[in-house]
PDB file of N, CA and C in Angstrom:
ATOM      1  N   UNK A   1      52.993 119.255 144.367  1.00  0.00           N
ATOM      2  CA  UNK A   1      53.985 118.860 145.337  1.00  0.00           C
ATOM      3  C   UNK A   1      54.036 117.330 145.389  1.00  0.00           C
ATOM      4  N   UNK A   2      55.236 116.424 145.568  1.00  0.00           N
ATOM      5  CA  UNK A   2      55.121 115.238 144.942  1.00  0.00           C
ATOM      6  C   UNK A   2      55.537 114.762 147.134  1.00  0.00           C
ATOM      7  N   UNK A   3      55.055 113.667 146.688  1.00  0.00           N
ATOM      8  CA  UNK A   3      55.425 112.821 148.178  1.00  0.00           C
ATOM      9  C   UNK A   3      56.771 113.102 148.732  1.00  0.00           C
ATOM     10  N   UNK A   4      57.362 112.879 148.064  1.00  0.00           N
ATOM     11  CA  UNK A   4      59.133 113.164 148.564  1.00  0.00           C
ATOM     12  C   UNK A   4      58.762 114.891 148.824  1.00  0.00           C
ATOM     13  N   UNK A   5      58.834 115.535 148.198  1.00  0.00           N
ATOM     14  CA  UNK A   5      58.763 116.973 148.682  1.00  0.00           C
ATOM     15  C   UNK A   5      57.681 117.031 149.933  1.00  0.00           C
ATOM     16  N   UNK A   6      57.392 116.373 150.120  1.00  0.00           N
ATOM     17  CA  UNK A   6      56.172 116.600 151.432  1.00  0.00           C
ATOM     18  C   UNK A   6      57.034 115.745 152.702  1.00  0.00           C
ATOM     19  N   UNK A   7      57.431 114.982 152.299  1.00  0.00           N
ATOM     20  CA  UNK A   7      58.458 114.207 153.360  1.00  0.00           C
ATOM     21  C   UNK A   7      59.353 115.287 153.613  1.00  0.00           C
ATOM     22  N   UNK A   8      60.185 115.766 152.850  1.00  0.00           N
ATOM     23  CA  UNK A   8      61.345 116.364 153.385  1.00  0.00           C
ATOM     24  C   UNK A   8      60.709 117.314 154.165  1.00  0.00           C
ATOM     25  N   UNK A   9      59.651 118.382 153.948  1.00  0.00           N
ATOM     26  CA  UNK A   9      59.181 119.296 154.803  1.00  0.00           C
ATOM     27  C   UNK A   9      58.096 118.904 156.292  1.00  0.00           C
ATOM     28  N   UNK A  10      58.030 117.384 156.119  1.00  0.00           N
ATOM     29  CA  UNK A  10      57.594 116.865 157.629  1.00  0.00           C
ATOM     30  C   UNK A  10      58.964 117.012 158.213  1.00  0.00           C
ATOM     31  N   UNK A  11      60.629 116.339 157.788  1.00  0.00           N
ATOM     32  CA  UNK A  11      61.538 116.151 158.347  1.00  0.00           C
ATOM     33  C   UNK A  11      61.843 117.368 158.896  1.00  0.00           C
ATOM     34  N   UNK A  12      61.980 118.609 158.096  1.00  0.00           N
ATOM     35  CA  UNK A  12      62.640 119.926 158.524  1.00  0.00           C
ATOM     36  C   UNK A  12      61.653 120.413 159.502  1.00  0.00           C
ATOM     37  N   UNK A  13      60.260 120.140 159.650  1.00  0.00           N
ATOM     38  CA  UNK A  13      59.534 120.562 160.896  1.00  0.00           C
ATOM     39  C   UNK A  13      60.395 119.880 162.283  1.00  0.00           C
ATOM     40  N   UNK A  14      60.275 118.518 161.967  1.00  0.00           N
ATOM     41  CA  UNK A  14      60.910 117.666 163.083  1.00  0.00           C
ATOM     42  C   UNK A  14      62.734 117.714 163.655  1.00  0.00           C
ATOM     43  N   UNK A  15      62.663 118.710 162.523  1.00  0.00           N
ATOM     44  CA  UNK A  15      64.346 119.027 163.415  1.00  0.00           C
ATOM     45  C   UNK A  15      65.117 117.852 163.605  1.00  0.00           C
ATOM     46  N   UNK A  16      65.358 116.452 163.236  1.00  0.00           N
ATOM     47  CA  UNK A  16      66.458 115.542 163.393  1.00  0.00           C
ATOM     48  C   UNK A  16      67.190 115.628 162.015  1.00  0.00           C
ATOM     49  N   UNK A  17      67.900 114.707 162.239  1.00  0.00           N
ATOM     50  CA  UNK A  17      68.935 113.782 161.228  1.00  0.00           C
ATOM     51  C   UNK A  17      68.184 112.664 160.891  1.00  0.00           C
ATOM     52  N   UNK A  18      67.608 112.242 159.744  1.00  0.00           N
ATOM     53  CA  UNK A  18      67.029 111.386 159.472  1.00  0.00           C
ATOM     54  C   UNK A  18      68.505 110.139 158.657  1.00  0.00           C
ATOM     55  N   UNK A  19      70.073 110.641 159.042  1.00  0.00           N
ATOM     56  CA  UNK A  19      70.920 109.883 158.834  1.00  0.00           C
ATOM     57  C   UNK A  19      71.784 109.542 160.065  1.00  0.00           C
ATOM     58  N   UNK A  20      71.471 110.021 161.360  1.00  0.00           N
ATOM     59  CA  UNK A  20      71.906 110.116 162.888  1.00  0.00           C
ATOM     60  C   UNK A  20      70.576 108.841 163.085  1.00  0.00           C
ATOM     61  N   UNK A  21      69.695 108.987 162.864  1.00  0.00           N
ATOM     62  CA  UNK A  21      68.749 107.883 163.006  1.00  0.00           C
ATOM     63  C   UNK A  21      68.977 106.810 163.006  1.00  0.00           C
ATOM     64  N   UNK A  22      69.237 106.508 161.300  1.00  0.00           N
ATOM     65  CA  UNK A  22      69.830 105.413 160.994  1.00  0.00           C
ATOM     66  C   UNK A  22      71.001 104.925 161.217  1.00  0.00           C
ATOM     67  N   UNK A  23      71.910 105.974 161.325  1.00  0.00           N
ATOM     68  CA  UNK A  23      73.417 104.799 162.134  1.00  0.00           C
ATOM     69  C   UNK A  23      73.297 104.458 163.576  1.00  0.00           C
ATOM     70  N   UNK A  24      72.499 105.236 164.312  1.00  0.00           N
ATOM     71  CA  UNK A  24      71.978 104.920 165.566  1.00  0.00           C
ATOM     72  C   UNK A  24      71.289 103.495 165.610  1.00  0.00           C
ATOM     73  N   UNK A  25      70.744 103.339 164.593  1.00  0.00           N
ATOM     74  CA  UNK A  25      69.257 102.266 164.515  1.00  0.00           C
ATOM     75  C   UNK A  25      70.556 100.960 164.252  1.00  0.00           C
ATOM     76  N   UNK A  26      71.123 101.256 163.278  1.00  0.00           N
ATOM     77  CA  UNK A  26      72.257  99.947 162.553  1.00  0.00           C
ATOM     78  C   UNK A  26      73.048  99.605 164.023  1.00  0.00           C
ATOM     79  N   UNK A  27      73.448 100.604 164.580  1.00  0.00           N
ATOM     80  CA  UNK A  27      74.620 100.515 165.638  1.00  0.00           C
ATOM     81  C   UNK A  27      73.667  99.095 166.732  1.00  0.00           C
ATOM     82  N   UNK A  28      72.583  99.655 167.106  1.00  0.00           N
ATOM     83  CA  UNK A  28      71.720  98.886 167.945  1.00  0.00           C
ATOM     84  C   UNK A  28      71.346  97.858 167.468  1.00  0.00           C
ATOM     85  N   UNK A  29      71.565  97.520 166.296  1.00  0.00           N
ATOM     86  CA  UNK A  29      71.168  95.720 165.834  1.00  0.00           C
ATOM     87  C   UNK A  29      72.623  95.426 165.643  1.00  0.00           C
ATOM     88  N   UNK A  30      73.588  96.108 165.649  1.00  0.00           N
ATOM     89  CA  UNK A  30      75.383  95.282 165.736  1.00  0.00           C
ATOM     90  C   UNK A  30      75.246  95.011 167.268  1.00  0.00           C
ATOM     91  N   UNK A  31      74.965  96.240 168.010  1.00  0.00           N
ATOM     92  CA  UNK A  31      75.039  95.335 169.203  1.00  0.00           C
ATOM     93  C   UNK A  31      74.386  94.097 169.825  1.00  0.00           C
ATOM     94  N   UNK A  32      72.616  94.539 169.493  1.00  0.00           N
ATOM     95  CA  UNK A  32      72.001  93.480 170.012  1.00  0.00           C
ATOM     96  C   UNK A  32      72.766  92.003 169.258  1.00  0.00           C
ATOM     97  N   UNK A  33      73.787  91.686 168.124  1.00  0.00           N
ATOM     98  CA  UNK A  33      74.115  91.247 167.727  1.00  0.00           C
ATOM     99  C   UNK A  33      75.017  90.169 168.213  1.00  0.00           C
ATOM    100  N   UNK A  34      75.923  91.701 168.821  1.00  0.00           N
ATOM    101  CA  UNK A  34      76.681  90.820 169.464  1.00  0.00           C
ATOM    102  C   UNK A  34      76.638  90.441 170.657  1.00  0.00           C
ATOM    103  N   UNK A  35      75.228  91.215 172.064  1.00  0.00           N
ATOM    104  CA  UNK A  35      74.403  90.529 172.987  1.00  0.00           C
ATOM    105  C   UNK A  35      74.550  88.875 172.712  1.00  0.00           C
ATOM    106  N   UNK A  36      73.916  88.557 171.069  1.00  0.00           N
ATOM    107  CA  UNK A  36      73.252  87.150 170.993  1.00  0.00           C
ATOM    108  C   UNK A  36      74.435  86.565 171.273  1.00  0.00           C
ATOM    109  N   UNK A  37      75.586  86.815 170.590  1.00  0.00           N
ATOM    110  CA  UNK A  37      76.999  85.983 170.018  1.00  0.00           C
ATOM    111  C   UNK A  37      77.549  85.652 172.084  1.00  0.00           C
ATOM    112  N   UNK A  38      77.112  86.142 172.888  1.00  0.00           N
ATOM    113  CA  UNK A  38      77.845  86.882 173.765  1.00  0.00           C
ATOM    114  C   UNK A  38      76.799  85.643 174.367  1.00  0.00           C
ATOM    115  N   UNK A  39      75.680  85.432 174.613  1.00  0.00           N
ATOM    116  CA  UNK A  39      74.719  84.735 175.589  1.00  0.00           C
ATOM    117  C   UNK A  39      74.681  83.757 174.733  1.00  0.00           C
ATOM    118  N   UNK A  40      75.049  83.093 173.759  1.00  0.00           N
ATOM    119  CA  UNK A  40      75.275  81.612 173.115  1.00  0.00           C
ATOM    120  C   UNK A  40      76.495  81.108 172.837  1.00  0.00           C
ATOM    121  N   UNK A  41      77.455  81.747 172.950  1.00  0.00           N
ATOM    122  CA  UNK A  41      78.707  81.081 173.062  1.00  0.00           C
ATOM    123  C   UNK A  41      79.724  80.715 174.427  1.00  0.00           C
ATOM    124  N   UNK A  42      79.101  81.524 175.004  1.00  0.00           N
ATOM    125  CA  UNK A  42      79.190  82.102 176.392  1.00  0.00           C
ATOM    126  C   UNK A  42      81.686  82.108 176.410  1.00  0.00           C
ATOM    127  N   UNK A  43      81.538  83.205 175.640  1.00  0.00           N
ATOM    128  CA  UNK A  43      83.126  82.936 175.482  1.00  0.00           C
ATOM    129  C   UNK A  43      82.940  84.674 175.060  1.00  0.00           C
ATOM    130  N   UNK A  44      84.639  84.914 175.550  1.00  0.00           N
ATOM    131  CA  UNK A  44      84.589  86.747 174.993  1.00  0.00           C
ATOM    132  C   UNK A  44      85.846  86.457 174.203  1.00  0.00           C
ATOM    133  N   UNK A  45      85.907  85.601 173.453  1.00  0.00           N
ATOM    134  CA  UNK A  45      87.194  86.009 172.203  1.00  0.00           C
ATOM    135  C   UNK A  45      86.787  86.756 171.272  1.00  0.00           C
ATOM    136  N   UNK A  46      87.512  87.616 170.939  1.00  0.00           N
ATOM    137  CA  UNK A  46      87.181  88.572 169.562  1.00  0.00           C
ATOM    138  C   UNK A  46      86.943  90.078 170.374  1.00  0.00           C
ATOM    139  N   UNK A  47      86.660  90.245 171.350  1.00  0.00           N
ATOM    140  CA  UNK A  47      86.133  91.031 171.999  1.00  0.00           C
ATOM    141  C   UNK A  47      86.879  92.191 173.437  1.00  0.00           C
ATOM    142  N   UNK A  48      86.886  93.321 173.141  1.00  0.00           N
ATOM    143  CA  UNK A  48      87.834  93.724 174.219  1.00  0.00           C
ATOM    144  C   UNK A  48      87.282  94.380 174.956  1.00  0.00           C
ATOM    145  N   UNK A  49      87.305  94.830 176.408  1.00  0.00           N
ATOM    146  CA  UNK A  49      86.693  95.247 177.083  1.00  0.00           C
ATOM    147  C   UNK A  49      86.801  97.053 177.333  1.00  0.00           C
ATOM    148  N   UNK A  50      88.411  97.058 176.945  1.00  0.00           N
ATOM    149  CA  UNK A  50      88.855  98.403 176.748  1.00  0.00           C
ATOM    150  C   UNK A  50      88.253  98.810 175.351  1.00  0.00           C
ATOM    151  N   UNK A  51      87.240  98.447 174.555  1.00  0.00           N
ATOM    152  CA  UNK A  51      86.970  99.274 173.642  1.00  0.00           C
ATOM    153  C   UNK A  51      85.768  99.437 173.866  1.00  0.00           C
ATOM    154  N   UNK A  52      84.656  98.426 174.530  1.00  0.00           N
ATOM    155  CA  UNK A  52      83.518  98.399 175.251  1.00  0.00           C
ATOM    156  C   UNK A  52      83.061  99.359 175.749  1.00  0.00           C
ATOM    157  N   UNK A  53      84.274  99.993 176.812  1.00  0.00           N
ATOM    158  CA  UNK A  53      84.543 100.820 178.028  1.00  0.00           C
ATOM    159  C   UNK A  53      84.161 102.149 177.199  1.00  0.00           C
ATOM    160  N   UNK A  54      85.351 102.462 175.767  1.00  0.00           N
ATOM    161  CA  UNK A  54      85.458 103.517 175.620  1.00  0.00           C
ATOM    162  C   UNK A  54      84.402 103.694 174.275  1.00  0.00           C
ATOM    163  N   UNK A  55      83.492 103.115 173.975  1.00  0.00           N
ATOM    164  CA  UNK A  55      82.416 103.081 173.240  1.00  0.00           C
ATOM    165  C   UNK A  55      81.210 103.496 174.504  1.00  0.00           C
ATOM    166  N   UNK A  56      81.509 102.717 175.532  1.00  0.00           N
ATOM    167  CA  UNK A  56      80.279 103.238 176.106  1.00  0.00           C
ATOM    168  C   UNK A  56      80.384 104.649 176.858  1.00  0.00           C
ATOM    169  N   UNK A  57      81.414 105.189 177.262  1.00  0.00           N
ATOM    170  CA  UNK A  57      81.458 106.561 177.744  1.00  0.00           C
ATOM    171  C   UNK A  57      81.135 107.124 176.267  1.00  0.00           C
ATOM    172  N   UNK A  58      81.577 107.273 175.366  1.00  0.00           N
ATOM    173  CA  UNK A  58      81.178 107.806 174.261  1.00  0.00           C
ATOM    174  C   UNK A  58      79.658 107.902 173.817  1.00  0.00           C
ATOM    175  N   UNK A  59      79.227 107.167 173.875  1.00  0.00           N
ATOM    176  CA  UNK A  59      77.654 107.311 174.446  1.00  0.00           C
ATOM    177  C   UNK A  59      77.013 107.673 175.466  1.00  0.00           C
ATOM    178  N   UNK A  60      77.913 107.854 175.965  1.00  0.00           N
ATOM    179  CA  UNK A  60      77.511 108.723 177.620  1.00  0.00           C
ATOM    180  C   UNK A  60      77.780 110.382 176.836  1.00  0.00           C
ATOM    181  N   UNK A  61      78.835 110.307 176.430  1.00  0.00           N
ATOM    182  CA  UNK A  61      78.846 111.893 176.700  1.00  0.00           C
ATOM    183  C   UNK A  61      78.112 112.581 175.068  1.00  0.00           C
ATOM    184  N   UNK A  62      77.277 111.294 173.982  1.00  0.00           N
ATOM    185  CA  UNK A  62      76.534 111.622 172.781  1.00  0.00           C
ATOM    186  C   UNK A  62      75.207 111.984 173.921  1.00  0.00           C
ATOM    187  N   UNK A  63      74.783 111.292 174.601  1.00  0.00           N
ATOM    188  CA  UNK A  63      73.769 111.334 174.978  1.00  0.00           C
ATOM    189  C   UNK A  63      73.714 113.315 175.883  1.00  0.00           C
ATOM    190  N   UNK A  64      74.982 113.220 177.047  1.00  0.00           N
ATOM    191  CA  UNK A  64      74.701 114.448 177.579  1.00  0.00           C
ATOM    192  C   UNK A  64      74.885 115.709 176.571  1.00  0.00           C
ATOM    193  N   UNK A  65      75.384 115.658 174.860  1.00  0.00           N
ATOM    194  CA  UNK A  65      75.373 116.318 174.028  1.00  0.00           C
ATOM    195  C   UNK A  65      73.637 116.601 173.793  1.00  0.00           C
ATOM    196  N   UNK A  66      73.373 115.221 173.640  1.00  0.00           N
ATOM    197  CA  UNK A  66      71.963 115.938 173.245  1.00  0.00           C
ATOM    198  C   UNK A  66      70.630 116.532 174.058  1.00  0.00           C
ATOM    199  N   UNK A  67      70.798 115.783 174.907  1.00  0.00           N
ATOM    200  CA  UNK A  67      70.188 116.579 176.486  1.00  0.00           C
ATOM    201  C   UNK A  67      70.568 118.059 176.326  1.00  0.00           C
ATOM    202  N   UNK A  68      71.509 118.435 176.482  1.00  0.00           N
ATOM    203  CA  UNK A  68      71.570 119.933 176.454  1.00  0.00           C
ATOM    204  C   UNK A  68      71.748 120.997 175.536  1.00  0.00           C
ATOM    205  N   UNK A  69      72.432 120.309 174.143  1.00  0.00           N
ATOM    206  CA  UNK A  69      72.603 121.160 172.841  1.00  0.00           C
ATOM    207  C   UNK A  69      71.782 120.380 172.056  1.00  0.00           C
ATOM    208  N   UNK A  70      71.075 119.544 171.312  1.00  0.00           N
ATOM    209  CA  UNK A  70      70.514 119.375 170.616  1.00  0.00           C
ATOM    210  C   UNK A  70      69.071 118.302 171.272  1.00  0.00           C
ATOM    211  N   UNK A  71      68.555 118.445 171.762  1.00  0.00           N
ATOM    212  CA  UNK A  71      67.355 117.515 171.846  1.00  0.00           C
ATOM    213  C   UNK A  71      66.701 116.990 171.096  1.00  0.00           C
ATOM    214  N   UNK A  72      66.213 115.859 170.657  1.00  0.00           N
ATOM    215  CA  UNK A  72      65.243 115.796 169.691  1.00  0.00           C
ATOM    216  C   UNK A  72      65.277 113.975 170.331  1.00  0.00           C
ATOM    217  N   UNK A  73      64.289 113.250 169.361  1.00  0.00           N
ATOM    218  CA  UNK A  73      63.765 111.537 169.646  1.00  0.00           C
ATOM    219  C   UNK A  73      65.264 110.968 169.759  1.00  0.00           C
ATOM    220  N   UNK A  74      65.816 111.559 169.023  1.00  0.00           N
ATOM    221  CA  UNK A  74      67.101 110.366 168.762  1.00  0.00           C
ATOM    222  C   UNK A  74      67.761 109.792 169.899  1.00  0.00           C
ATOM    223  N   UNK A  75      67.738 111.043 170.781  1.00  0.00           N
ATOM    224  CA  UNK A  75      68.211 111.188 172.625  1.00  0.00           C
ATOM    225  C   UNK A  75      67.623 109.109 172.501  1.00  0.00           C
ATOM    226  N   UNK A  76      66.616 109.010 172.385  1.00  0.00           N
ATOM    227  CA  UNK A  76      66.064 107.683 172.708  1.00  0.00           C
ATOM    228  C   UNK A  76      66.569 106.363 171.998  1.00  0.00           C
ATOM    229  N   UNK A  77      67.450 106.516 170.836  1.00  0.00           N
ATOM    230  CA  UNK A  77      68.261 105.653 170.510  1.00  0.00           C
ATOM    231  C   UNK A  77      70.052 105.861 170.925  1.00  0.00           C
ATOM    232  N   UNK A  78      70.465 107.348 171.543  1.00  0.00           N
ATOM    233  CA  UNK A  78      71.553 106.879 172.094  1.00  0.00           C
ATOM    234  C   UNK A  78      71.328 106.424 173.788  1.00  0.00           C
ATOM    235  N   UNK A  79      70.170 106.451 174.137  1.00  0.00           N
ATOM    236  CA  UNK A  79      70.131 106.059 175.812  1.00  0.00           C
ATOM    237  C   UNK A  79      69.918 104.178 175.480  1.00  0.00           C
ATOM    238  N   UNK A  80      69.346 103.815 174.131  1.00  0.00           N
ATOM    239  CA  UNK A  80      69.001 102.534 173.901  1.00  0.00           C
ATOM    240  C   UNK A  80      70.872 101.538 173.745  1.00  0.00           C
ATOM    241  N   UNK A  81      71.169 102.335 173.319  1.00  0.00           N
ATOM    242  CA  UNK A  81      72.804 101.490 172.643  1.00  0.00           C
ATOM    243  C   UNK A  81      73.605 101.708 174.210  1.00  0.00           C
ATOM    244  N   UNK A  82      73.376 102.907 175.113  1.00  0.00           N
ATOM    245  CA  UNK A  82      74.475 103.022 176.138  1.00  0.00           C
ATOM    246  C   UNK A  82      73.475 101.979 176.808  1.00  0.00           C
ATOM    247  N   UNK A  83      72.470 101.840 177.311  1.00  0.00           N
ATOM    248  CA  UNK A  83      71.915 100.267 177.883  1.00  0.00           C
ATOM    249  C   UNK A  83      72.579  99.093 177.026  1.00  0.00           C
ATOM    250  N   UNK A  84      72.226  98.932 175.567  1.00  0.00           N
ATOM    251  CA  UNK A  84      73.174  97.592 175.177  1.00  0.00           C
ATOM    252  C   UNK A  84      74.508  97.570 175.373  1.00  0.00           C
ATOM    253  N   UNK A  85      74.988  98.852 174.856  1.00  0.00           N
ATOM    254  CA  UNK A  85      76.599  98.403 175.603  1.00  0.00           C
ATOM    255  C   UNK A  85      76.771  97.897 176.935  1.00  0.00           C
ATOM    256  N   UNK A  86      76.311  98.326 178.076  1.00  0.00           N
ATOM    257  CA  UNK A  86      76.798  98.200 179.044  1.00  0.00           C
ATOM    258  C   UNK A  86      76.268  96.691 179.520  1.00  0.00           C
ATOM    259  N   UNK A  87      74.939  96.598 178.609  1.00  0.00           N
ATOM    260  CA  UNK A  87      75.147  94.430 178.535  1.00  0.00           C
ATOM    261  C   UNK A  87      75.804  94.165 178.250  1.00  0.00           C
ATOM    262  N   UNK A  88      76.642  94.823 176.885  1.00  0.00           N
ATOM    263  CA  UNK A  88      77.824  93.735 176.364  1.00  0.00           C
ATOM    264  C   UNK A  88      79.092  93.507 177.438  1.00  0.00           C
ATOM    265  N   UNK A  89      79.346  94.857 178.245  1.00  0.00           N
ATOM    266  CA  UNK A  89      80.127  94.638 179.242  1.00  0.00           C
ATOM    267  C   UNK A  89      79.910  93.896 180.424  1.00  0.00           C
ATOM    268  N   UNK A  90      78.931  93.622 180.819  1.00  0.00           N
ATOM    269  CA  UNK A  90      78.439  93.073 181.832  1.00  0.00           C
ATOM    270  C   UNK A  90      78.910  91.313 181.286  1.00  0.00           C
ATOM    271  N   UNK A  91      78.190  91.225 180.265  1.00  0.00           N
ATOM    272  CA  UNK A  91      78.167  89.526 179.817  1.00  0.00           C
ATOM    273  C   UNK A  91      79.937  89.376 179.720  1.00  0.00           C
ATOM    274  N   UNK A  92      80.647  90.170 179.518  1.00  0.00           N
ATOM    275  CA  UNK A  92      81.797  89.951 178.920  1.00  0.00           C
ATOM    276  C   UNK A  92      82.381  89.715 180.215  1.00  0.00           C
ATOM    277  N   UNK A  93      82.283  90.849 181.460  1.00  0.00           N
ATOM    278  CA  UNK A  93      83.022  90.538 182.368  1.00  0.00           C
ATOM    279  C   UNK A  93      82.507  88.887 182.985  1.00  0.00           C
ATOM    280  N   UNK A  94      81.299  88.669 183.230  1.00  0.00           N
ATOM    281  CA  UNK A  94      80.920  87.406 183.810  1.00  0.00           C
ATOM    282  C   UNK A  94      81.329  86.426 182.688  1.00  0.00           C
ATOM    283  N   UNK A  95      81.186  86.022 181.651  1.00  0.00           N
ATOM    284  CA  UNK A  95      81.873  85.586 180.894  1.00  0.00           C
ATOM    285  C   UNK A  95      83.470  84.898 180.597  1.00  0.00           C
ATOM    286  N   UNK A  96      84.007  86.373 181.000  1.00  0.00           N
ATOM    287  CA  UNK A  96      85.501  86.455 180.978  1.00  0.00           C
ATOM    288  C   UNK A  96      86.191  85.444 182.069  1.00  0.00           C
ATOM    289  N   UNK A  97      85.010  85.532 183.483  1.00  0.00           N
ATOM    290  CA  UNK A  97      85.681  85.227 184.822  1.00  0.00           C
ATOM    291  C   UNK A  97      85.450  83.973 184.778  1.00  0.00           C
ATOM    292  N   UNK A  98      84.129  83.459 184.437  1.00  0.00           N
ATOM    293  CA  UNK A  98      84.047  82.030 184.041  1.00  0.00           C
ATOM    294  C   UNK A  98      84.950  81.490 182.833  1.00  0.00           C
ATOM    295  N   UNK A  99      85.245  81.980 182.098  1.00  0.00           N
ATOM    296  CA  UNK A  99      86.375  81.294 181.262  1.00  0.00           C
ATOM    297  C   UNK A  99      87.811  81.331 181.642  1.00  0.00           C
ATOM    298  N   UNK A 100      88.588  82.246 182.715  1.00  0.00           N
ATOM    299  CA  UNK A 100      89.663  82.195 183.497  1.00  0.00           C
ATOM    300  C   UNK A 100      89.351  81.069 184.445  1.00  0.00           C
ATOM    301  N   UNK A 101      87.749  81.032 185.216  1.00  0.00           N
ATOM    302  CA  UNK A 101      87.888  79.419 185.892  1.00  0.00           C
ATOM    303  C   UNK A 101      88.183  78.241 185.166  1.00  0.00           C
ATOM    304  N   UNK A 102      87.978  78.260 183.803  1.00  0.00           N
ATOM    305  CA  UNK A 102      87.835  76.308 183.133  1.00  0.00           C
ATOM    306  C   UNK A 102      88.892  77.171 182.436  1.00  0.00           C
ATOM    307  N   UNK A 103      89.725  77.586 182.640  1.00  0.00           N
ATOM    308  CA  UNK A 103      90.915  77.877 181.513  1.00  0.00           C
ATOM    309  C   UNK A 103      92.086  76.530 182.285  1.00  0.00           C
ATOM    310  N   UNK A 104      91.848  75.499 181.152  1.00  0.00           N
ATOM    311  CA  UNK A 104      92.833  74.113 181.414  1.00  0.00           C
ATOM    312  C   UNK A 104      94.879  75.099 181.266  1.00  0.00           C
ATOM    313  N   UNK A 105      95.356  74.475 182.022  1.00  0.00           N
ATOM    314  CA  UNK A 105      96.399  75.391 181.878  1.00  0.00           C
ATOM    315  C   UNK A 105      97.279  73.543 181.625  1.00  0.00           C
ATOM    316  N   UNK A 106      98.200  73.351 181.014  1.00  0.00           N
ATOM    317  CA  UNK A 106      98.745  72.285 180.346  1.00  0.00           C
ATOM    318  C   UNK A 106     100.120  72.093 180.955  1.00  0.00           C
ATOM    319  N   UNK A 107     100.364  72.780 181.896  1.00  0.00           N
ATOM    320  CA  UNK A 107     101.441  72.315 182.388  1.00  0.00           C
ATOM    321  C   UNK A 107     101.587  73.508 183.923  1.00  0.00           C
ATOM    322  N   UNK A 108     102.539  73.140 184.871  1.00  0.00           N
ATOM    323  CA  UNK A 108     102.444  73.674 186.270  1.00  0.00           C
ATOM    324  C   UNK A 108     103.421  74.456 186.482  1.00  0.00           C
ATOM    325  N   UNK A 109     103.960  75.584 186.740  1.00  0.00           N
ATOM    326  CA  UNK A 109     105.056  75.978 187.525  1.00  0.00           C
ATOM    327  C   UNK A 109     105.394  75.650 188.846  1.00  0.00           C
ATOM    328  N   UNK A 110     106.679  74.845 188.799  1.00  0.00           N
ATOM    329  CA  UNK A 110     107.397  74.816 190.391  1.00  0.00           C
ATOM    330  C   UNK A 110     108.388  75.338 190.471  1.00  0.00           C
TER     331      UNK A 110
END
C-alpha cells in the first residue's frame, strides 16, 4: 500500500472535501487580503457593499447547511470567512463615512 493510498483512506474515514477545504482556506487569505488593503488605505474604491452583503448571507446560510446536513471541521472555516466578511463590511462602512466627510466637492449649488 503506497502513502497516497493510505491518505486517501484517512480522508474517506474523515468524511470531508479535501477540495471544500481548500477553496474555503484560499477564500480566507482573499479576504484577510482585502482586510489589509481596507486598514491601509483606509478608502473603499473597488469595493461594493451590496456584494459584501450578499457574500456574507451566503455564508450564513453555507454555514446553517452544514450545521444540519453535513457537519464535519470545515463548519470552522465557513464560520472563519462569515467573521472576515463581516470585517470587510464593517471597515467599509466606517471607511465609506469618513471618506463622504473629506469628500472635497469643487464647486456649490445655489
Amino acid at each position: 500500500m503506497t502513502s497516497y493510498t493510505g491518505l486517501a483512506l484517512v480522508l474517506a474515514k474523515v468524511n470531508f472535501s479535501p477540495f471544500e477545504f481548500g477553496m474555503f482556506t484560499c477564500f480566507g487569505v482573499c479576504w484577510l487580503a482585502s482586510i489589509y488593503k481596507s486598514l491601509k488605505s483606509k478608502r473603499t474604491e473597488g469595493k461594493s457593499l451590496l456584494f459584501l452583503c450578499i457574500v456574507w448571507v451566503g455564508y450564513i446560510f453555507g454555514v446553517i447547511h452544514k450545521i444540519f446536513y453535513n457537519p464535519d471541521f470545515v463548519l470552522a472555516l465557513y464560520i472563519c470567512n462569515v467573521i472576515l466578511v463581516f470585517i470587510d463590511i464593517m471597515l467599509y462602512l466606517r471607511y465609506s463615512r469618513h471618506s463622504m466627510a473629506t469628500l472635497k466637492v469643487p464647486f456649490t449649488l445655489r
